[in-house]
PDB file of N, CA and C in Angstrom:
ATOM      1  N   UNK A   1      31.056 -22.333  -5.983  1.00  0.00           N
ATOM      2  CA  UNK A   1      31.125 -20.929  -5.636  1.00  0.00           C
ATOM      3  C   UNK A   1      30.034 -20.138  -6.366  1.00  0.00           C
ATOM      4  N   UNK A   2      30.318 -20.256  -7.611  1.00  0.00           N
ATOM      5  CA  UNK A   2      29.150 -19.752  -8.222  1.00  0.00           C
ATOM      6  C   UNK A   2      27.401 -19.974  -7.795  1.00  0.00           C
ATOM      7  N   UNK A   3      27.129 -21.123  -7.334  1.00  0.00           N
ATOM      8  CA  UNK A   3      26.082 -21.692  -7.288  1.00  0.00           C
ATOM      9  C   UNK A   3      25.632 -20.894  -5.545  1.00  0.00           C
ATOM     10  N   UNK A   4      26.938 -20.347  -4.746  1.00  0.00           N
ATOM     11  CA  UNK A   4      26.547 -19.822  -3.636  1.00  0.00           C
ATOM     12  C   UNK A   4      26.142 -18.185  -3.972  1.00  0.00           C
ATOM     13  N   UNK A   5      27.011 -17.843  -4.900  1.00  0.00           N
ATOM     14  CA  UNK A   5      26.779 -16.316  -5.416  1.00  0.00           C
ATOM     15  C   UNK A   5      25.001 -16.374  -5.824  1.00  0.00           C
ATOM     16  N   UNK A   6      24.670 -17.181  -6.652  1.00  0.00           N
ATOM     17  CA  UNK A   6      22.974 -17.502  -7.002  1.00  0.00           C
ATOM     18  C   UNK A   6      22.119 -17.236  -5.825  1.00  0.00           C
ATOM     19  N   UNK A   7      22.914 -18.452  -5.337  1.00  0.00           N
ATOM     20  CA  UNK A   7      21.551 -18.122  -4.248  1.00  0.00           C
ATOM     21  C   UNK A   7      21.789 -17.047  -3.205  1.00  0.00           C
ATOM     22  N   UNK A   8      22.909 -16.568  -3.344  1.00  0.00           N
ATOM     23  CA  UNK A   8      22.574 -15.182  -1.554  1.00  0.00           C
ATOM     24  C   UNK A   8      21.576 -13.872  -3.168  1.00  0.00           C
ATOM     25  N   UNK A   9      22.360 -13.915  -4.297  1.00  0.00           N
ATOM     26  CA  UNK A   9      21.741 -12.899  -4.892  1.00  0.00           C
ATOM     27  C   UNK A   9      20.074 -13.264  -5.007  1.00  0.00           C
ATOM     28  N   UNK A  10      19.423 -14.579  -5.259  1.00  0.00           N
ATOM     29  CA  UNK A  10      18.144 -15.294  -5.240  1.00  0.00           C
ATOM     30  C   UNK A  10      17.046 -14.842  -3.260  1.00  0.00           C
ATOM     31  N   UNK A  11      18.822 -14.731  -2.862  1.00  0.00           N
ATOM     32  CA  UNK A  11      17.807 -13.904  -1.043  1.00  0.00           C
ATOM     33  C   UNK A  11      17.637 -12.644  -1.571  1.00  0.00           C
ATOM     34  N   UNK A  12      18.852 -12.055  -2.107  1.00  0.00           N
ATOM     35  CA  UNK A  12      18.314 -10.557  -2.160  1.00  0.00           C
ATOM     36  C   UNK A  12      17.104 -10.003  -2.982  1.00  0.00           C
ATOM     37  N   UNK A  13      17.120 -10.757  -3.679  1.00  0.00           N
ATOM     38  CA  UNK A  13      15.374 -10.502  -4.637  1.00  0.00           C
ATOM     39  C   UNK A  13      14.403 -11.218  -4.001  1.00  0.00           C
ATOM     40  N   UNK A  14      14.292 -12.124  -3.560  1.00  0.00           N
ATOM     41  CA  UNK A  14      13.383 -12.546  -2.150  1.00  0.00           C
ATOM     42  C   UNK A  14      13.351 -11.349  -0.888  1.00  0.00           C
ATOM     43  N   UNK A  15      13.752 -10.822  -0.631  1.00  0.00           N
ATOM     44  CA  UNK A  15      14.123 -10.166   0.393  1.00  0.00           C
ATOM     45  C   UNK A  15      13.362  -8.704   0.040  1.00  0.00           C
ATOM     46  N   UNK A  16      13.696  -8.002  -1.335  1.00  0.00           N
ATOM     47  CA  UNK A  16      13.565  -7.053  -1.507  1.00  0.00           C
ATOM     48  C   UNK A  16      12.106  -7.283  -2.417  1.00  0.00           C
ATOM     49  N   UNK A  17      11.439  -8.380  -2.643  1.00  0.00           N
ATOM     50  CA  UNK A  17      10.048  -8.577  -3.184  1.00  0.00           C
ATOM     51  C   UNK A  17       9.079  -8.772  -1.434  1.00  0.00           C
ATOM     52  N   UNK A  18       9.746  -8.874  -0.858  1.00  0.00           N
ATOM     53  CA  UNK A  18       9.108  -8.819   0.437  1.00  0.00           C
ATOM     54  C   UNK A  18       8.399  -7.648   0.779  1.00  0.00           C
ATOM     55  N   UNK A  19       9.812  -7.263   1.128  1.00  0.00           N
ATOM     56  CA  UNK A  19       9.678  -5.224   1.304  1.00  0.00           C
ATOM     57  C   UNK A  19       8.762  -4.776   0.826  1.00  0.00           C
ATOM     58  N   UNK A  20       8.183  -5.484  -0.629  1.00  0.00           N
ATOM     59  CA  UNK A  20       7.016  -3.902  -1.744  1.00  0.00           C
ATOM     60  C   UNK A  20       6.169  -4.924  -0.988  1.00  0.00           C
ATOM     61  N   UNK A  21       6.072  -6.167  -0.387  1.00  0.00           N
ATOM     62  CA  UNK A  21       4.464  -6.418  -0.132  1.00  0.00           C
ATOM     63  C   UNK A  21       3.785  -6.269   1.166  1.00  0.00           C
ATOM     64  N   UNK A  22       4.858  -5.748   2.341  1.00  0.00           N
ATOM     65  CA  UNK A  22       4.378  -4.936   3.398  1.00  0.00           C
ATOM     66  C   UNK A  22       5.480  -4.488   3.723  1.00  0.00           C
ATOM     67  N   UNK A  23       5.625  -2.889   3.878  1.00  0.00           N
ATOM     68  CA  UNK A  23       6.460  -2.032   4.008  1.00  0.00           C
ATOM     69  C   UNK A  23       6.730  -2.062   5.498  1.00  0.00           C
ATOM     70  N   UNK A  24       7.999  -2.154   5.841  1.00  0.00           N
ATOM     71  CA  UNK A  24       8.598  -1.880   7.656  1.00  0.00           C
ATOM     72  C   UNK A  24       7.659  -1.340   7.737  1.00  0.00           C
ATOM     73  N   UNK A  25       6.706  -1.145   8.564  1.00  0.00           N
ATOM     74  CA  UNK A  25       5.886  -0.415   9.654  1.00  0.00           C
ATOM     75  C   UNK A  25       4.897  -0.957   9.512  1.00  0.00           C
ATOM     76  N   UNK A  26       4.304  -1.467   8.138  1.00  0.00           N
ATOM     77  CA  UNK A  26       2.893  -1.596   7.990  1.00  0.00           C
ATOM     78  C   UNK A  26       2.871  -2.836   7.950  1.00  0.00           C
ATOM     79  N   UNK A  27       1.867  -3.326   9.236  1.00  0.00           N
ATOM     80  CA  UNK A  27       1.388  -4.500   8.952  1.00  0.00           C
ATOM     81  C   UNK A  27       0.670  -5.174   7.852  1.00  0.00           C
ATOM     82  N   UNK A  28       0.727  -6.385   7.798  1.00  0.00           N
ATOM     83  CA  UNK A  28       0.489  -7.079   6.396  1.00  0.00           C
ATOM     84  C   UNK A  28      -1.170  -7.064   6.455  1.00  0.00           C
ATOM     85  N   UNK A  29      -1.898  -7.422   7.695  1.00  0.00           N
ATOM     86  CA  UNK A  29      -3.304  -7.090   7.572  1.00  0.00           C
ATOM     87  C   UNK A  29      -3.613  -5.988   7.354  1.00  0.00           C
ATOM     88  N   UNK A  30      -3.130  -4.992   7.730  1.00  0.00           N
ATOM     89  CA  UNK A  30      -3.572  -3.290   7.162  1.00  0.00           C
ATOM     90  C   UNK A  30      -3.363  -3.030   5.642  1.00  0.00           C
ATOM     91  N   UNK A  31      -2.493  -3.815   5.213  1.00  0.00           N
ATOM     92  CA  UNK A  31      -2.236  -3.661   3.401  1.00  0.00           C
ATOM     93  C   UNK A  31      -3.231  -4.192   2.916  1.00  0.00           C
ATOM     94  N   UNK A  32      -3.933  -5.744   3.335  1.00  0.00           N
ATOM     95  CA  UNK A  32      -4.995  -5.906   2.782  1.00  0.00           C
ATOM     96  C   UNK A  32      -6.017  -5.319   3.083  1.00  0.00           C
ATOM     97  N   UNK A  33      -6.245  -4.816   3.870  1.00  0.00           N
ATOM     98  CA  UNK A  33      -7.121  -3.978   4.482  1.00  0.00           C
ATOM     99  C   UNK A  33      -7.300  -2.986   3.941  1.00  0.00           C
ATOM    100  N   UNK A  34      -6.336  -2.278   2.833  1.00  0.00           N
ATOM    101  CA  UNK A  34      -6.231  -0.957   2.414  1.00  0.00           C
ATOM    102  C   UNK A  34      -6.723  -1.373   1.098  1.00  0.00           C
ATOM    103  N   UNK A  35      -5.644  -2.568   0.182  1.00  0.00           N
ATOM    104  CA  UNK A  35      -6.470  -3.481  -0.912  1.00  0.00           C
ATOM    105  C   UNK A  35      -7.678  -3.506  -0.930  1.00  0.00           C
ATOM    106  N   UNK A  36      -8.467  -3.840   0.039  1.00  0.00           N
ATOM    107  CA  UNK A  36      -9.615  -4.327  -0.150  1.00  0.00           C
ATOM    108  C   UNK A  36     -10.758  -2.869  -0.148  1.00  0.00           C
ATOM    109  N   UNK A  37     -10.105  -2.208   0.728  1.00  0.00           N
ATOM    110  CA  UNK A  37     -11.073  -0.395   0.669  1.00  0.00           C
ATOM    111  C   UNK A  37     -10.957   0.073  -0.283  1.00  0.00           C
ATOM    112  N   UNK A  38      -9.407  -0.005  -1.364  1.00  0.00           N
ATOM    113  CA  UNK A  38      -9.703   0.447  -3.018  1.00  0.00           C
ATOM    114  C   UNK A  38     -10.640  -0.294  -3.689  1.00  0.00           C
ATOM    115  N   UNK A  39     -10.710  -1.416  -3.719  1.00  0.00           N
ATOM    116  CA  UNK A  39     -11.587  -2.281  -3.980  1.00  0.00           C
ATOM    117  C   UNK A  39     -12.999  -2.084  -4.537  1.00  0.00           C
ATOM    118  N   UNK A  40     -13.527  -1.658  -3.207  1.00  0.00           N
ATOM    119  CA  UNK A  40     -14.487  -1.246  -2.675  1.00  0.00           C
ATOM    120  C   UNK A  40     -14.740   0.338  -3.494  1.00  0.00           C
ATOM    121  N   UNK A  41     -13.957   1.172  -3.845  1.00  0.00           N
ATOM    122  CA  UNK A  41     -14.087   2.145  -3.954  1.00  0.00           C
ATOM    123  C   UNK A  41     -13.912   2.187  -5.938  1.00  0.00           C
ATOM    124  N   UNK A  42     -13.441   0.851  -5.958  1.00  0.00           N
ATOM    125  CA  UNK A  42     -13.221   1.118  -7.724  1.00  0.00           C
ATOM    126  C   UNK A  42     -14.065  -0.138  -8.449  1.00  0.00           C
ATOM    127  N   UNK A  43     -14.884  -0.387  -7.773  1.00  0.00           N
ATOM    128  CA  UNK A  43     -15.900  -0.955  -8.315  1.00  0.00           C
ATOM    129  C   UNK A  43     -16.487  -2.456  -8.195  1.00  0.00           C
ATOM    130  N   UNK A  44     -15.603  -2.871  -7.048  1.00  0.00           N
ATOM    131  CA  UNK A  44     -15.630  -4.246  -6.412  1.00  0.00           C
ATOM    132  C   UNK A  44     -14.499  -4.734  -6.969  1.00  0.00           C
ATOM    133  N   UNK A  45     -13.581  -4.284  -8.049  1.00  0.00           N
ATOM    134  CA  UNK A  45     -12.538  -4.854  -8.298  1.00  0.00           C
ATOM    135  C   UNK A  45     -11.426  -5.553  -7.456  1.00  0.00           C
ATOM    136  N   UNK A  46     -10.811  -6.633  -7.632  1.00  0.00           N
ATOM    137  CA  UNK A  46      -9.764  -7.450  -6.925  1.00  0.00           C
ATOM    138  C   UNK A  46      -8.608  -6.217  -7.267  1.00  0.00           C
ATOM    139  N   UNK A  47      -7.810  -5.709  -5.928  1.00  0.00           N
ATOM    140  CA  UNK A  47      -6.619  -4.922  -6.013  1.00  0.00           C
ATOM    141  C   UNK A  47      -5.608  -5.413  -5.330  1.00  0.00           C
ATOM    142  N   UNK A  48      -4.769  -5.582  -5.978  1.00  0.00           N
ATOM    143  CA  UNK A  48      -3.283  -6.320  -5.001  1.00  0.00           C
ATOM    144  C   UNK A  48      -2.634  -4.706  -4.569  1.00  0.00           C
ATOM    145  N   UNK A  49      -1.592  -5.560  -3.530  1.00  0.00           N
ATOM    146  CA  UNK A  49      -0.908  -4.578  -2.520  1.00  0.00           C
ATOM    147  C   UNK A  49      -0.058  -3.699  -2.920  1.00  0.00           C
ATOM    148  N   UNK A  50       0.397  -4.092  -4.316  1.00  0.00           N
ATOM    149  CA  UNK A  50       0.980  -3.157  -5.318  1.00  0.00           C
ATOM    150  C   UNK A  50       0.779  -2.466  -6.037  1.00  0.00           C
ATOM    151  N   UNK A  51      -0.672  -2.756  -6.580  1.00  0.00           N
ATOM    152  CA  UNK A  51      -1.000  -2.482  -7.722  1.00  0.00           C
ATOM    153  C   UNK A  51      -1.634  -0.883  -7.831  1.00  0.00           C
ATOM    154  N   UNK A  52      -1.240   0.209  -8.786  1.00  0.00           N
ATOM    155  CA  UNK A  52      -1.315   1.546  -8.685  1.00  0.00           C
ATOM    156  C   UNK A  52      -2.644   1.828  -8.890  1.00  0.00           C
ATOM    157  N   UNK A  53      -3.025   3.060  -8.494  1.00  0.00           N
ATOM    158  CA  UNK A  53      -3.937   3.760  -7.987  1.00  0.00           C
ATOM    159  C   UNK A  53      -4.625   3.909  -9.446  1.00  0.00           C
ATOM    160  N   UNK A  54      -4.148   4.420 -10.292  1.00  0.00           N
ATOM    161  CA  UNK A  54      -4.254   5.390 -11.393  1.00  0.00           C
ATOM    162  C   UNK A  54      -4.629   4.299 -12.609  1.00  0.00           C
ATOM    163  N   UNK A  55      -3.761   3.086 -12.809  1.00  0.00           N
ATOM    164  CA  UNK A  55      -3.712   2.142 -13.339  1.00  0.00           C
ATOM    165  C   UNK A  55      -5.170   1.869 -13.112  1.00  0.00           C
ATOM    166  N   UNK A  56      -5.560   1.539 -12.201  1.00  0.00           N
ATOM    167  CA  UNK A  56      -6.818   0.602 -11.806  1.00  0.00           C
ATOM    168  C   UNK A  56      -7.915   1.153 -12.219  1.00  0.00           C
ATOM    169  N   UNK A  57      -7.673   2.527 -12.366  1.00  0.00           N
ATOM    170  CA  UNK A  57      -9.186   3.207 -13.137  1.00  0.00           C
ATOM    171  C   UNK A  57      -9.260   4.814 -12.131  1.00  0.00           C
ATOM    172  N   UNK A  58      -8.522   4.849 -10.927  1.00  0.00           N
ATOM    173  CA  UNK A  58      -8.869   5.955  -9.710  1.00  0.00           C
ATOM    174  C   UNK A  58      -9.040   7.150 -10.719  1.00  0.00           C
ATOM    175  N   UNK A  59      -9.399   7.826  -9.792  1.00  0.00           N
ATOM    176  CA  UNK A  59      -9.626   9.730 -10.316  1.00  0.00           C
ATOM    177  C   UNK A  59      -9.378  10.348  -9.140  1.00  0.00           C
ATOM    178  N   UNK A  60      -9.449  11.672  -9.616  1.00  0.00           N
ATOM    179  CA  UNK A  60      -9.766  12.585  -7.905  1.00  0.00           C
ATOM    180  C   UNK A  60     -10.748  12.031  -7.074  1.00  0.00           C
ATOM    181  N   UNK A  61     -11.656  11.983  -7.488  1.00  0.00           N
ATOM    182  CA  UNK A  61     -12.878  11.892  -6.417  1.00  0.00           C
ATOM    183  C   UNK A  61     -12.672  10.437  -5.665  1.00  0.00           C
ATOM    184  N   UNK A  62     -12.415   9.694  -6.620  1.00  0.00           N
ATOM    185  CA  UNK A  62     -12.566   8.563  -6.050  1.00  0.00           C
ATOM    186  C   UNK A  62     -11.546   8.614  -4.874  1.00  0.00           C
ATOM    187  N   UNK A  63     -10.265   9.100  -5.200  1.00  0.00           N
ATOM    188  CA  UNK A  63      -8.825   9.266  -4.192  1.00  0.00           C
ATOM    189  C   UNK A  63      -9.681   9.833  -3.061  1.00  0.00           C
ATOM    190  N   UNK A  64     -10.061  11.182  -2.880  1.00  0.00           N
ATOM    191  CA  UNK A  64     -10.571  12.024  -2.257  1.00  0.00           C
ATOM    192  C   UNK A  64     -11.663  10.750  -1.217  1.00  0.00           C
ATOM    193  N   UNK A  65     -12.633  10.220  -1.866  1.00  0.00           N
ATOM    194  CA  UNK A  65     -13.332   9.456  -0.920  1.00  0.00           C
ATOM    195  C   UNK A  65     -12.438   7.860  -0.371  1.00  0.00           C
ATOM    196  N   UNK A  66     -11.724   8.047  -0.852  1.00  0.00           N
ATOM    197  CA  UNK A  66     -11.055   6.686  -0.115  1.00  0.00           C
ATOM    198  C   UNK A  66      -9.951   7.674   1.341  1.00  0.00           C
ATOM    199  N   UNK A  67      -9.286   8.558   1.001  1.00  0.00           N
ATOM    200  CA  UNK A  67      -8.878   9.268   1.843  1.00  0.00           C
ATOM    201  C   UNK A  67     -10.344  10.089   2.933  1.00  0.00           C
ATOM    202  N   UNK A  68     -10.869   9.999   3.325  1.00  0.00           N
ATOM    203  CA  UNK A  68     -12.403  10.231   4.102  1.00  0.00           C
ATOM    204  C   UNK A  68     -12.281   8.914   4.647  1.00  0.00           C
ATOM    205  N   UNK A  69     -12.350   7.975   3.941  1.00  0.00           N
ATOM    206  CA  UNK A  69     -12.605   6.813   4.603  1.00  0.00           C
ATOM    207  C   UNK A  69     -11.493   6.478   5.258  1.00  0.00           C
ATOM    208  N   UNK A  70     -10.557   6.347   4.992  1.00  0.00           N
ATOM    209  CA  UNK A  70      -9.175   5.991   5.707  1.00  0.00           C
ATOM    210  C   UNK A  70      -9.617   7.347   7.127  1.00  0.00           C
ATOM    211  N   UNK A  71      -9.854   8.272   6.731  1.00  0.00           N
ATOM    212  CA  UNK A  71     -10.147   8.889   8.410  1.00  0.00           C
ATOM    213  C   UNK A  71     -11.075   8.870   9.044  1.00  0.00           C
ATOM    214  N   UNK A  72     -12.158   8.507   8.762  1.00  0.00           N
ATOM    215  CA  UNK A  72     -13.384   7.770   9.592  1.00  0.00           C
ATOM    216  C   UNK A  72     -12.372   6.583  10.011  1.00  0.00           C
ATOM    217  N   UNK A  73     -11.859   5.553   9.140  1.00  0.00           N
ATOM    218  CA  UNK A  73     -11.697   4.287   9.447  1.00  0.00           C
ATOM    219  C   UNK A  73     -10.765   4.053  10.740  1.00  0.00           C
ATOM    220  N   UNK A  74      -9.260   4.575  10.576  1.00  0.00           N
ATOM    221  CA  UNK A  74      -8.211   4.646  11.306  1.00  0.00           C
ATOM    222  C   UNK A  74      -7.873   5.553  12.022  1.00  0.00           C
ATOM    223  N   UNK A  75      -8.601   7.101  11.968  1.00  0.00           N
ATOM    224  CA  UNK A  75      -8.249   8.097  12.352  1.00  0.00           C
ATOM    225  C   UNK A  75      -7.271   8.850  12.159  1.00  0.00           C
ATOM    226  N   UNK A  76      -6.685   8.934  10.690  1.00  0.00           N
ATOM    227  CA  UNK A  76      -5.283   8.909  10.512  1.00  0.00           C
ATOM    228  C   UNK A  76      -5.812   9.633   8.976  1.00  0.00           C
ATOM    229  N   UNK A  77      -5.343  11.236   9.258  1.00  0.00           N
ATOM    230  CA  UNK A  77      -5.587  12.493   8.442  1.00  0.00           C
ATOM    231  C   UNK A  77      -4.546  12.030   7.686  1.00  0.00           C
ATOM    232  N   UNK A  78      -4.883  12.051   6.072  1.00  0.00           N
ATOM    233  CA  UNK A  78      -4.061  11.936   5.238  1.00  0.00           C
ATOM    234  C   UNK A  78      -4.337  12.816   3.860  1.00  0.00           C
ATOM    235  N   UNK A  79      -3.181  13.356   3.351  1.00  0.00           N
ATOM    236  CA  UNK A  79      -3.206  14.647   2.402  1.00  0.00           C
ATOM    237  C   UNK A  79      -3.864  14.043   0.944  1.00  0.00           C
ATOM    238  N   UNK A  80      -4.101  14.251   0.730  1.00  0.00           N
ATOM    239  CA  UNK A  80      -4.811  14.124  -1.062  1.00  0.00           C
ATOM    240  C   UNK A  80      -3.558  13.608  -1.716  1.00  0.00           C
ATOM    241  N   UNK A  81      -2.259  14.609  -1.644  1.00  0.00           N
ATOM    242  CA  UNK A  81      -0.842  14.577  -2.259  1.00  0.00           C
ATOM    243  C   UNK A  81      -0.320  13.642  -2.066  1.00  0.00           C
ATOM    244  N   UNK A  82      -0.355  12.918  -0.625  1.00  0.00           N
ATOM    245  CA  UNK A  82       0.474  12.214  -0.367  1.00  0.00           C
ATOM    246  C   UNK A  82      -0.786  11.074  -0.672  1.00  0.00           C
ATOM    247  N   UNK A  83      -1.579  10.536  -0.721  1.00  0.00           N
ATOM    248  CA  UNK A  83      -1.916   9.677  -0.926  1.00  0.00           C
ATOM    249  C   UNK A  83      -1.730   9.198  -2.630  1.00  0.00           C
ATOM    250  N   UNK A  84      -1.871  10.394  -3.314  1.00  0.00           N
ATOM    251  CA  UNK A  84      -1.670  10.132  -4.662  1.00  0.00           C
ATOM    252  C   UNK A  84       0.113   9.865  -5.187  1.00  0.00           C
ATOM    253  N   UNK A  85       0.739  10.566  -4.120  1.00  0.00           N
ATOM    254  CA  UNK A  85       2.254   9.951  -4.410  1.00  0.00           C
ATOM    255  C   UNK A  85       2.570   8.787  -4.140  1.00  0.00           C
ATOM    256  N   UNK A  86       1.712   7.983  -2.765  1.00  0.00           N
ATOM    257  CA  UNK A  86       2.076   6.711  -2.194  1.00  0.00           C
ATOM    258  C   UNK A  86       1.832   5.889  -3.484  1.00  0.00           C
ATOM    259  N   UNK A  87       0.586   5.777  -3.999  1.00  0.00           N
ATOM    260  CA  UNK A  87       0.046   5.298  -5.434  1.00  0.00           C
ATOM    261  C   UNK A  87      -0.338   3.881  -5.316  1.00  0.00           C
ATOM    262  N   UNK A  88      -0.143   3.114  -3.911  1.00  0.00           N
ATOM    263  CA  UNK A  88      -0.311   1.257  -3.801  1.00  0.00           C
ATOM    264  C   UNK A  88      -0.733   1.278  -2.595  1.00  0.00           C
ATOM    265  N   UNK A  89      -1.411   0.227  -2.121  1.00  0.00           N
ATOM    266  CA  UNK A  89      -2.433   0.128  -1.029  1.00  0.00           C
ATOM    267  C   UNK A  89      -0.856  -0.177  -0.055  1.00  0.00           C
ATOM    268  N   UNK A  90      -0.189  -0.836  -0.021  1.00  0.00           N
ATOM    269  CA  UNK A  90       0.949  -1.145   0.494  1.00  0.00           C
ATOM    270  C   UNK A  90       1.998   0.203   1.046  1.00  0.00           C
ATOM    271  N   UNK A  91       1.874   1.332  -0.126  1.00  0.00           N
ATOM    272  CA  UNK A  91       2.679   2.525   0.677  1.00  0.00           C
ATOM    273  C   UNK A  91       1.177   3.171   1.135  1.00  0.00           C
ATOM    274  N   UNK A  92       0.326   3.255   1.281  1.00  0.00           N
ATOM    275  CA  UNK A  92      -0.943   3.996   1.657  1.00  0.00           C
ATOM    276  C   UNK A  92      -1.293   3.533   2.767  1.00  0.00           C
ATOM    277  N   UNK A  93      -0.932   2.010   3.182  1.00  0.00           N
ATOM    278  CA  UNK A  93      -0.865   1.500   4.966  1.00  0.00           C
ATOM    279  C   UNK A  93       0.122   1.757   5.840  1.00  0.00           C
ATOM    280  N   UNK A  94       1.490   2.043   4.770  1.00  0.00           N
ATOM    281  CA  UNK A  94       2.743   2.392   5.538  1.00  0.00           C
ATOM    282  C   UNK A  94       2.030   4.333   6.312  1.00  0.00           C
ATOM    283  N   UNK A  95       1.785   4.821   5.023  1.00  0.00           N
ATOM    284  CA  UNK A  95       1.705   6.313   5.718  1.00  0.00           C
ATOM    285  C   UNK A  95       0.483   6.143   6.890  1.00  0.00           C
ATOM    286  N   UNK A  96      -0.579   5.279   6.705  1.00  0.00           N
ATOM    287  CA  UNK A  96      -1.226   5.168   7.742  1.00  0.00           C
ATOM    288  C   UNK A  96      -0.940   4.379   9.461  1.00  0.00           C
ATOM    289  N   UNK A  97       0.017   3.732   9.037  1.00  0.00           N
ATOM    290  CA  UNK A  97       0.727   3.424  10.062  1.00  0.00           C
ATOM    291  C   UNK A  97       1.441   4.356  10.461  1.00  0.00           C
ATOM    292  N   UNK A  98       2.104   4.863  10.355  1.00  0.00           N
ATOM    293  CA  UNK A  98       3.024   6.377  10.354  1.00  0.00           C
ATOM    294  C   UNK A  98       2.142   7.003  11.255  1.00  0.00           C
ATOM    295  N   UNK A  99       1.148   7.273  10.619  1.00  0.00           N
ATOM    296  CA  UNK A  99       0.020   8.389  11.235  1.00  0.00           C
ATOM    297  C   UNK A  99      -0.397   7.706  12.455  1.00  0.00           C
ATOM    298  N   UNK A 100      -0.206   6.548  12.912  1.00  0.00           N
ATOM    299  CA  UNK A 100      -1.184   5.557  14.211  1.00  0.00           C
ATOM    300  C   UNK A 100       0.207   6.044  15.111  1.00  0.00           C
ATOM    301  N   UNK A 101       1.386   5.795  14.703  1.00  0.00           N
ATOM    302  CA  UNK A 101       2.587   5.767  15.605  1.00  0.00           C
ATOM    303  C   UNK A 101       2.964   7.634  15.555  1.00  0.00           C
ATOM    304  N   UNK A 102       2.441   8.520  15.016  1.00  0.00           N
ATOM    305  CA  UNK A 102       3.084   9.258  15.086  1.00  0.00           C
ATOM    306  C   UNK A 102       4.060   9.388  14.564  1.00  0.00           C
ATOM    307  N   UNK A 103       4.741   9.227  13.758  1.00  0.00           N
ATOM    308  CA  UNK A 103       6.159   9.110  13.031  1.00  0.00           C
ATOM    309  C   UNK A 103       6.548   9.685  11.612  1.00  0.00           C
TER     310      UNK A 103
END
């Protein structure tokens, strides 16, 4: 019994480590896709799908030109605010998905 309690609780942390690495809406290529444009924007650095904005070295400006690029890129107007609240390339594809579906 015990050993069944392990493992459904061993799904639910499987399950819910899923979730932070592509959020319902956002496809998993658009997260790397978003990874790889911080990337790009913080100095060629390797950025995982989690990993925070602020942590990595970002500033305003830099936020500011990655949000430009996300609307050249996708077409998908996104606020300064909300990009700095999303804070991970992973919620920053979700709101851009959002913005593709309208939602």
């Amino acid at each position: 019994m015990e050993s069944r309690l392990r493992a459904h609780r061993q799904g639910e942390q499987n399950a819910a480590s899923d979730s932070r690495a592509a959020p319902e809406g956002a496809p998993e290529s658009l997260v790397r896709e978003v990874a790889a444009l911080w990337g790009e924007h913080l100095g060629g650095r390797e950025v995982g799908v989690d990993d925070d904005f602020f942590a990595l070295g970002g500033n305003s400006l830099i936020g500011i030109r990655i949000v430009d690029r996300v609307m050249h890129d996708y077409g998908v107007e996104l606020s300064v605010r909300d990009f700095y609240l999303a804070q991970t390339p992973a919620r920053v594809a979700e709101l851009i998905e959002q913005g593709r579906t309208g939602t």
